[in-house]
Protein backbone atom coordinates (compact mmCIF):
# COMPACT_ATOMS: atom_id res chain seq x y z
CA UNK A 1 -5.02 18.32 -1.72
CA UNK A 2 -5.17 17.29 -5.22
CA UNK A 3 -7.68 19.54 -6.56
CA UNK A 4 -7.58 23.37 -7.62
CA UNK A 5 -8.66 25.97 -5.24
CA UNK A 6 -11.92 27.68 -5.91
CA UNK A 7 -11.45 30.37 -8.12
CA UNK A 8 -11.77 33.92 -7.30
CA UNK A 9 -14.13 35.22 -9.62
CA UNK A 10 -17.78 35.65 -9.53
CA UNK A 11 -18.25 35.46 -12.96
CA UNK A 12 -17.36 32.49 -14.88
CA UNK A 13 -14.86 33.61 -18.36
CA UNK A 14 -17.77 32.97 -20.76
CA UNK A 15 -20.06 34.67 -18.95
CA UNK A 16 -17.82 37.72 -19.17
CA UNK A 17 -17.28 37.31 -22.27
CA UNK A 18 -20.81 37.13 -23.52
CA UNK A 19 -21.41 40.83 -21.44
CA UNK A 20 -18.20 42.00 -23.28
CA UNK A 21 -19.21 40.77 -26.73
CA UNK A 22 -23.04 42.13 -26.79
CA UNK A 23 -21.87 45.62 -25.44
CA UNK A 24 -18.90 45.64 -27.99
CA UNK A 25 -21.31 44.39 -30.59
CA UNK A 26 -24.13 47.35 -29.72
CA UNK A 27 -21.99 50.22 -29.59
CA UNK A 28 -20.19 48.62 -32.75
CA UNK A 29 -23.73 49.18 -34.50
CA UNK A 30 -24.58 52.47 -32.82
CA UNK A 31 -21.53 54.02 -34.35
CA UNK A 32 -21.42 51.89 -37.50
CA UNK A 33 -24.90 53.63 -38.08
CA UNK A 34 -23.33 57.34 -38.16
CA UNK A 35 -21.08 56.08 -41.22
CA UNK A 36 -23.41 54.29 -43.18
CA UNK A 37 -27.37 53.95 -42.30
CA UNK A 38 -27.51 51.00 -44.66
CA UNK A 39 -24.10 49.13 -44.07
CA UNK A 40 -23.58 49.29 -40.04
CA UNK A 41 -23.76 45.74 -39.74
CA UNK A 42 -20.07 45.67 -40.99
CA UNK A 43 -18.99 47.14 -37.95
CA UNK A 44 -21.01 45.14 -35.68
CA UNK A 45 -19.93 42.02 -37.09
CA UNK A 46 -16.18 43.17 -37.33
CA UNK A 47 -17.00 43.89 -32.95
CA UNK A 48 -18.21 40.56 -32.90
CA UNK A 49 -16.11 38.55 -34.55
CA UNK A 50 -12.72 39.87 -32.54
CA UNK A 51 -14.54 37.97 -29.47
CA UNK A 52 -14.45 34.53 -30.91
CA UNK A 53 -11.84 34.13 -27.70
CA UNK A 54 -11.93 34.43 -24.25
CA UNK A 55 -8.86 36.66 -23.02
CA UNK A 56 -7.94 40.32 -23.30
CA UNK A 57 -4.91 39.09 -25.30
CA UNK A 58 -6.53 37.19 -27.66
CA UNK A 59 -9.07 40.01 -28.53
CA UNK A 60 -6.22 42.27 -29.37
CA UNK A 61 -4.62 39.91 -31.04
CA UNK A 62 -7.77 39.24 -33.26
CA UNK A 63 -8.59 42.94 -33.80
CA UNK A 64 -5.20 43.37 -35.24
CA UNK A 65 -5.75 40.54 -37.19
CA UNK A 66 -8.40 41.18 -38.58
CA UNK A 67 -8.06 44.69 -39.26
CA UNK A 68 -4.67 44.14 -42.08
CA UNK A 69 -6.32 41.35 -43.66
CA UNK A 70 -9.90 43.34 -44.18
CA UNK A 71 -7.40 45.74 -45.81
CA UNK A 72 -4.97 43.14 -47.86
CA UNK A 73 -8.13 41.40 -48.87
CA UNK A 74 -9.80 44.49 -49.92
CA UNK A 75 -6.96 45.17 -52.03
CA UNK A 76 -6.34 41.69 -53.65
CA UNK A 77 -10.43 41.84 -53.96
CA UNK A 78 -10.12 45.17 -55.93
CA UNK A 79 -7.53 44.21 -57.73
CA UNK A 80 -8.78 40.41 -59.32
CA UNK A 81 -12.18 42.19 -60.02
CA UNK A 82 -10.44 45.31 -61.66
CA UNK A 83 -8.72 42.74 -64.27
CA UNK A 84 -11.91 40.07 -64.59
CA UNK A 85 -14.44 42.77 -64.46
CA UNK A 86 -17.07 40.84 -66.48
CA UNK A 87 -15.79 37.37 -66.93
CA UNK A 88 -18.51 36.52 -63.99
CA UNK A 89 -17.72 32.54 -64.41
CA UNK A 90 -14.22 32.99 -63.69
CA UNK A 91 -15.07 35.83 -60.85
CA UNK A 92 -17.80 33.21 -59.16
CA UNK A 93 -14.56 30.62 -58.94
CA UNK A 94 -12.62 33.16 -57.19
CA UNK A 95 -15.71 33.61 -55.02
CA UNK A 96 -15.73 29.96 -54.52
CA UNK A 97 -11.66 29.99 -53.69
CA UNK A 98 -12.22 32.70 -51.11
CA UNK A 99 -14.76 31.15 -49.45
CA UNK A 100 -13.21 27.34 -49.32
CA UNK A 101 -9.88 28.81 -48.21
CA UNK A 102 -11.01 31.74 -45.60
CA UNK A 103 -12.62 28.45 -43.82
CA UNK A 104 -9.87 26.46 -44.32
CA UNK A 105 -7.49 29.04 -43.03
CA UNK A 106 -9.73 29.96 -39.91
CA UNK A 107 -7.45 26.71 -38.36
CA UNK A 108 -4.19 28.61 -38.98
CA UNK A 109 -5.02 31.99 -38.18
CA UNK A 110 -8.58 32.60 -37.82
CA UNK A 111 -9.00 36.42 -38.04
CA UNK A 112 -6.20 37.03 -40.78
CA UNK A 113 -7.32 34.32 -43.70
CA UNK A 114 -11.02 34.86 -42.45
CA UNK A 115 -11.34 38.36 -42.97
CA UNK A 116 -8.70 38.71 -45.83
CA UNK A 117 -10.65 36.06 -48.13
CA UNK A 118 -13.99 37.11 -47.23
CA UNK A 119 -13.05 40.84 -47.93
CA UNK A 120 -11.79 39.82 -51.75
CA UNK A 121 -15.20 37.69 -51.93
CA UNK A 122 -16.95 40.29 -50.86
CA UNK A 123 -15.23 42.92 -53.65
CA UNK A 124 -15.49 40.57 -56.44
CA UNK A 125 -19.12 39.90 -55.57
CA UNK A 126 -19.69 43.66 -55.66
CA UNK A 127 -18.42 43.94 -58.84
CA UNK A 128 -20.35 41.63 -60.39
CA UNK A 129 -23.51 43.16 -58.54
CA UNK A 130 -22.33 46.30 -60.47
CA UNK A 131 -21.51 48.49 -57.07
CA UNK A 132 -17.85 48.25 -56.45
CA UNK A 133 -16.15 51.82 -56.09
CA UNK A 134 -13.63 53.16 -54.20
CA UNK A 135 -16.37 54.44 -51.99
CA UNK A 136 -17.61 51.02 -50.64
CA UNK A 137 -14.19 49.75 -50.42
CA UNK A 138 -13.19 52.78 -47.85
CA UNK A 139 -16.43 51.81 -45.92
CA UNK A 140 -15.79 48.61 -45.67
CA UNK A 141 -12.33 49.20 -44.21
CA UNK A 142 -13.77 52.13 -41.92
CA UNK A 143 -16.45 50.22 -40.45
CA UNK A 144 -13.57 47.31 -39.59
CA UNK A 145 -11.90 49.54 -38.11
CA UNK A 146 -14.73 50.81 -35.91
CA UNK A 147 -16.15 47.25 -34.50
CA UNK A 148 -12.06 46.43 -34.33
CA UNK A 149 -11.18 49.02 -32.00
CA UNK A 150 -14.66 49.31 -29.99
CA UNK A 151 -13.89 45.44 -29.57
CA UNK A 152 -10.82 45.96 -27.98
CA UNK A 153 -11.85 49.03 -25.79
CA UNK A 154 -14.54 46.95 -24.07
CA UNK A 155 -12.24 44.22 -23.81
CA UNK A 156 -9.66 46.14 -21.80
CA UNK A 157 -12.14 47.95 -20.12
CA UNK A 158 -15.04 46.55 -19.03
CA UNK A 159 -14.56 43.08 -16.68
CA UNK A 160 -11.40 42.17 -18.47
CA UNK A 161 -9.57 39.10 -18.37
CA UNK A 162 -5.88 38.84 -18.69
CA UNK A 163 -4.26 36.05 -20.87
CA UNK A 164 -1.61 35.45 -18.32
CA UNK A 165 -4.34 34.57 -15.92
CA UNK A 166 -5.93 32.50 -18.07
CA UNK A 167 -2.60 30.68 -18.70
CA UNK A 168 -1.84 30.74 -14.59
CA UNK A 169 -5.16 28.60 -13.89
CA UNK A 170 -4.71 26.23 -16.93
CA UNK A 171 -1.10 25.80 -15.78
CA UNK A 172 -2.18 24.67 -12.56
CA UNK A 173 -4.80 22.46 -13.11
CA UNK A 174 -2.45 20.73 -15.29
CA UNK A 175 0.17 20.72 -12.94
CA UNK A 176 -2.53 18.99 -10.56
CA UNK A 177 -3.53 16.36 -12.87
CA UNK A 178 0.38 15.03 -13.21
CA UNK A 179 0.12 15.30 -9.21
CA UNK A 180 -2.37 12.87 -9.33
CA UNK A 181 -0.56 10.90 -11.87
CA UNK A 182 2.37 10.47 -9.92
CA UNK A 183 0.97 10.00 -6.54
CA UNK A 184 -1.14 6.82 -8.05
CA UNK A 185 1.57 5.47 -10.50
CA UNK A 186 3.19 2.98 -7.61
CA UNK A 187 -0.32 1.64 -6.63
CA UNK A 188 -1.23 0.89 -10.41
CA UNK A 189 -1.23 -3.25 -11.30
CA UNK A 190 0.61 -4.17 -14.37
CA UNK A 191 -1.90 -5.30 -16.42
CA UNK A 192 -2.92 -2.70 -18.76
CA UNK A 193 -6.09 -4.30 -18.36
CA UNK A 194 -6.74 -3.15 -14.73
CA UNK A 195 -5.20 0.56 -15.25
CA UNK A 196 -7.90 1.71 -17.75
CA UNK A 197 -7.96 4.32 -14.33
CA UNK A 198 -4.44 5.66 -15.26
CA UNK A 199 -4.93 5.64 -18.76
CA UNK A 200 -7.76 7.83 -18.50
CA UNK A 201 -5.65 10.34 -16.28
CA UNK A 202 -2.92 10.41 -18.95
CA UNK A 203 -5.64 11.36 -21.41
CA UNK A 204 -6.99 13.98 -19.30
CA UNK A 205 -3.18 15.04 -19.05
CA UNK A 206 -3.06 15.45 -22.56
CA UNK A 207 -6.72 17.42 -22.97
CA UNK A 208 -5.41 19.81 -20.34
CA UNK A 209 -1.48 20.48 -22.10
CA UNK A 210 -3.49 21.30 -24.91
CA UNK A 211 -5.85 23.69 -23.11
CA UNK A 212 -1.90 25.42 -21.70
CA UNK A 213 -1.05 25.76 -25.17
CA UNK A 214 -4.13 27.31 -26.45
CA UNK A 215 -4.43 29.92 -23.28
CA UNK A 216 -0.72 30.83 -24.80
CA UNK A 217 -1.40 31.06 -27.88
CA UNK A 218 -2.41 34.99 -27.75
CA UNK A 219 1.21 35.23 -26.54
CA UNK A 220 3.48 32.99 -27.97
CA UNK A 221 1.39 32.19 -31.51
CA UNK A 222 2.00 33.68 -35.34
CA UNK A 223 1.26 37.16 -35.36
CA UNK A 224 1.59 38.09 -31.96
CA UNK A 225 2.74 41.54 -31.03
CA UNK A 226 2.60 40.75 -27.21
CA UNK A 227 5.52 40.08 -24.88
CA UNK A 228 6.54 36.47 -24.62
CA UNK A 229 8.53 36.55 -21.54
CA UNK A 230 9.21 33.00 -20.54
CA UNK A 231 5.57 31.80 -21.58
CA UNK A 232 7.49 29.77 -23.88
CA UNK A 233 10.08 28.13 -21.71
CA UNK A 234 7.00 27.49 -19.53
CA UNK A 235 5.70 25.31 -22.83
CA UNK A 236 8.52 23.54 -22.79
CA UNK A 237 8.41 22.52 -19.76
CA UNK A 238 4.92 21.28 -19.34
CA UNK A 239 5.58 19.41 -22.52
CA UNK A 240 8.44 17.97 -21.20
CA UNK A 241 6.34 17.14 -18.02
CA UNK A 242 3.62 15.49 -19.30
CA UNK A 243 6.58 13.25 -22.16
CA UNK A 244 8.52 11.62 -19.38
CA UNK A 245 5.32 11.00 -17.04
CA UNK A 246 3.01 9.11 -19.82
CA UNK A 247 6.84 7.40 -20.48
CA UNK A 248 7.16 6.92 -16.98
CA UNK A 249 3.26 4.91 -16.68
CA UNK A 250 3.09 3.04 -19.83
CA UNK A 251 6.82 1.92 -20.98
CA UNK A 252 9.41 1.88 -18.01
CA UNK A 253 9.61 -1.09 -15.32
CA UNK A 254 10.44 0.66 -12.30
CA UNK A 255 11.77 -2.61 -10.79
CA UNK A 256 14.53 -2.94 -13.52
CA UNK A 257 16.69 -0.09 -11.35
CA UNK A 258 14.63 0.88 -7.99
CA UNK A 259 12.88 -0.80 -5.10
CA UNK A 260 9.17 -0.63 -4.74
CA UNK A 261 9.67 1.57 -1.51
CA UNK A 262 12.56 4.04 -3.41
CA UNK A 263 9.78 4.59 -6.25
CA UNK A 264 7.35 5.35 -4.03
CA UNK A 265 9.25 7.68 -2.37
CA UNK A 266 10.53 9.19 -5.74
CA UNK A 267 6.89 9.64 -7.21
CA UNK A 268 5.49 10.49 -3.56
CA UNK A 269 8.32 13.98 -3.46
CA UNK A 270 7.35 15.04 -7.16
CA UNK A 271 3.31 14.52 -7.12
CA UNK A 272 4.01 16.71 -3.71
CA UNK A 273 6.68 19.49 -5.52
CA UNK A 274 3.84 19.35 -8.20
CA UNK A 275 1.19 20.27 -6.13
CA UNK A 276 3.21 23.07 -4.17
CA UNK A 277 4.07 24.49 -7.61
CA UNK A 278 0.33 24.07 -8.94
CA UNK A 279 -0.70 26.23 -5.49
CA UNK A 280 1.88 28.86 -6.00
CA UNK A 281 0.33 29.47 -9.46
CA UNK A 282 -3.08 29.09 -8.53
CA UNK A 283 -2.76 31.10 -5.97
CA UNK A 284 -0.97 33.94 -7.57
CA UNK A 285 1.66 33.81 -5.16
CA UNK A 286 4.64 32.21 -7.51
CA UNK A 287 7.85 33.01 -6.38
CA UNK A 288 10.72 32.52 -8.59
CA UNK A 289 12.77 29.90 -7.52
CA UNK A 290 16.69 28.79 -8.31
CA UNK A 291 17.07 26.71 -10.81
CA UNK A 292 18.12 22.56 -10.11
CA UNK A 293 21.23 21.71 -11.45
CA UNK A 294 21.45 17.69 -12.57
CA UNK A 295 21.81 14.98 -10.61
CA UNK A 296 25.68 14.26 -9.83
CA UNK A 297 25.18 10.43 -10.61
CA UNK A 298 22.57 10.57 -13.48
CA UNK A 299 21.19 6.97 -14.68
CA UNK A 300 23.05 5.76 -17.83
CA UNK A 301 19.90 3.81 -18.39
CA UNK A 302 17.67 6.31 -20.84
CA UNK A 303 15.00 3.88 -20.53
CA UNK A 304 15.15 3.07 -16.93
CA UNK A 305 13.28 5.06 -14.55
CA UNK A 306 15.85 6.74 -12.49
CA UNK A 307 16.53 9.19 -15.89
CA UNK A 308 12.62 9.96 -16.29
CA UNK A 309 12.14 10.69 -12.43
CA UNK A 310 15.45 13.01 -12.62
CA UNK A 311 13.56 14.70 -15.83
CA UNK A 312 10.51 15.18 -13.90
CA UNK A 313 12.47 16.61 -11.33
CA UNK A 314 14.26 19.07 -13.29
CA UNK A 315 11.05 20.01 -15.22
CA UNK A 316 9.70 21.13 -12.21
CA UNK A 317 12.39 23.13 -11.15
CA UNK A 318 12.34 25.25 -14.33
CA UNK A 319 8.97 26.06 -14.32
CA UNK A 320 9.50 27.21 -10.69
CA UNK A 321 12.73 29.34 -11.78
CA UNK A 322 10.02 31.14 -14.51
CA UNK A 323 8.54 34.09 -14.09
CA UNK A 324 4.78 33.40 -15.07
């Protein structure tokens, strides 16, 4: 079969997610109200905000985060209003700067530059409010660091979800779609007219390598303190999967070097190693395999089909020599 196996769970990832976030974000304000009656919400937000993801990787990861630039920011904040203290124009353009940039940087790394910028807007607002002290500034930090670790409690504790699983399934339903691919590639017609069919597949191929890389990203992005393993060289691989299949569809002739029967054979054996390796992972049940070594007689021909089928081939066999 073509298609994933049901999954497991009962409770669908954002689902768990939401029950994580609103308990993190309660006892966040419950305990952010025994520091400060008036300025809990920091902590609550700081709980909230680590959630903006949907693994147990990903929350540590944005705890941490978060946590050194509330402090850097706090610092740089104290620091630019300590030397502008009452040139408010030139403060209110650093305000301005914070806020453009903190948004700008969310797309790099969304809880360092978020929290970092916003924490020097926040101090150089304060000081032209007239209440920056040290005081507020240790609050600030304080309550971070209470919705920051309450955040990743509940996200270890209570109906966690691990990134490698996350990874596994997104993995696999990739691995299914190039199946699919494959399997229909020898009964496409050459017009590009009539295989409007295959091109939306290869887009769907592409929507689902970049759902692989973001499930990763906890892992194998800036900033991340968690084992890589061979996440990585599992990257790779799907990249290098889902290269030499859309090159396979759109720009090779596979009549310049094979038979019609031969490349249905050929595409028939990977869509079906594919699948078998998109099960294993599904299923939780990947075994490490051996490693393929290449073909004795590869194609000269870097253009013809016999080389892209032989790096399909290969591709497969490294992600099933990975431990994932």
């Amino acid at each position: 079969s073509g298609s994933a196996p049901a999954p497991k769970e009962t409770l669908h990832i954002s689902t768990r997610q939401a029950i994580q976030a609103t308990l993190a974000t309660a006892l966040a304000s419950l305990l952010g109200t025994t520091v400060s009656p008036q300025r809990w919400y920091w902590a609550s937000i700081s709980a909230f905000m680590v959630f903006i993801g949907a693994t147990r990787g990903e929350t540590m990861m944005r705890a941490v985060l978060r946590i050194v630039g509330t402090v850097l920011g706090l610092i740089l904040g104290f620091t630019l209003a300590y030397a502008f203290t009452g040139q408010t124009g030139l403060e209110w353009s650093l305000i301005i700067f914070c806020v453009f940039f903190g948004i700008y940087g969310a797309r790099l790394t969304f809880g360092f530059w978020t929290a970092g910028l916003f924490s020097s807007m926040f101090a150089l607002l304060y000081d032209i409010l007239g209440l920056l002290n040290k005081d507020i500034i240790f609050l600030r930090v304080e309550e971070t660091l209470i919705g920051a670790f309450i955040g990743v409690i509940v996200a270890a504790m209570v109906l966690p979800t691990s990134t490698h699983t996350v990874f596994r399934k997104a993995l696999a339903d990739f691995l299914y779609t190039l199946s699919a691919i494959l399997a229909s590639l020898p009964l496409e017609a050459p017009s590009p007219f009539a295989r409007r069919t295959l091109i939306r597949k290869l887009r769907k191929m592409d929507r689902e390598l970049m759902d692989v890389r973001l499930a990763a990203a906890p892992i194998v992005g800036r900033g991340s303190l968690m084992k890589q393993g061979e996440m990585p060289g599992a990257l790779h691989d799907a990249t290098m999967l889902a290269h030499y299949i859309r090159h396979l569809a759109i720009n090779v002739d596979p009549r310049s070097e094979l038979s019609e029967e031969a490349f249905q054979a050929a595409c028939d054996d990977l869509a079906s190693s594919l699948r078998k390796e998109a099960d294993s992972i599904a299923a939780h049940a990947h075994v490490v395999k051996e490693k393929l070594p290449w073909s004795t007689n590869p194609s000269k021909n870097m253009n013809g089909p016999r080389h892209s089928l032989e790096r399909i081939r290969i591709s497969i066999a490294s992600i099933g020599s990975r431990k994932i």
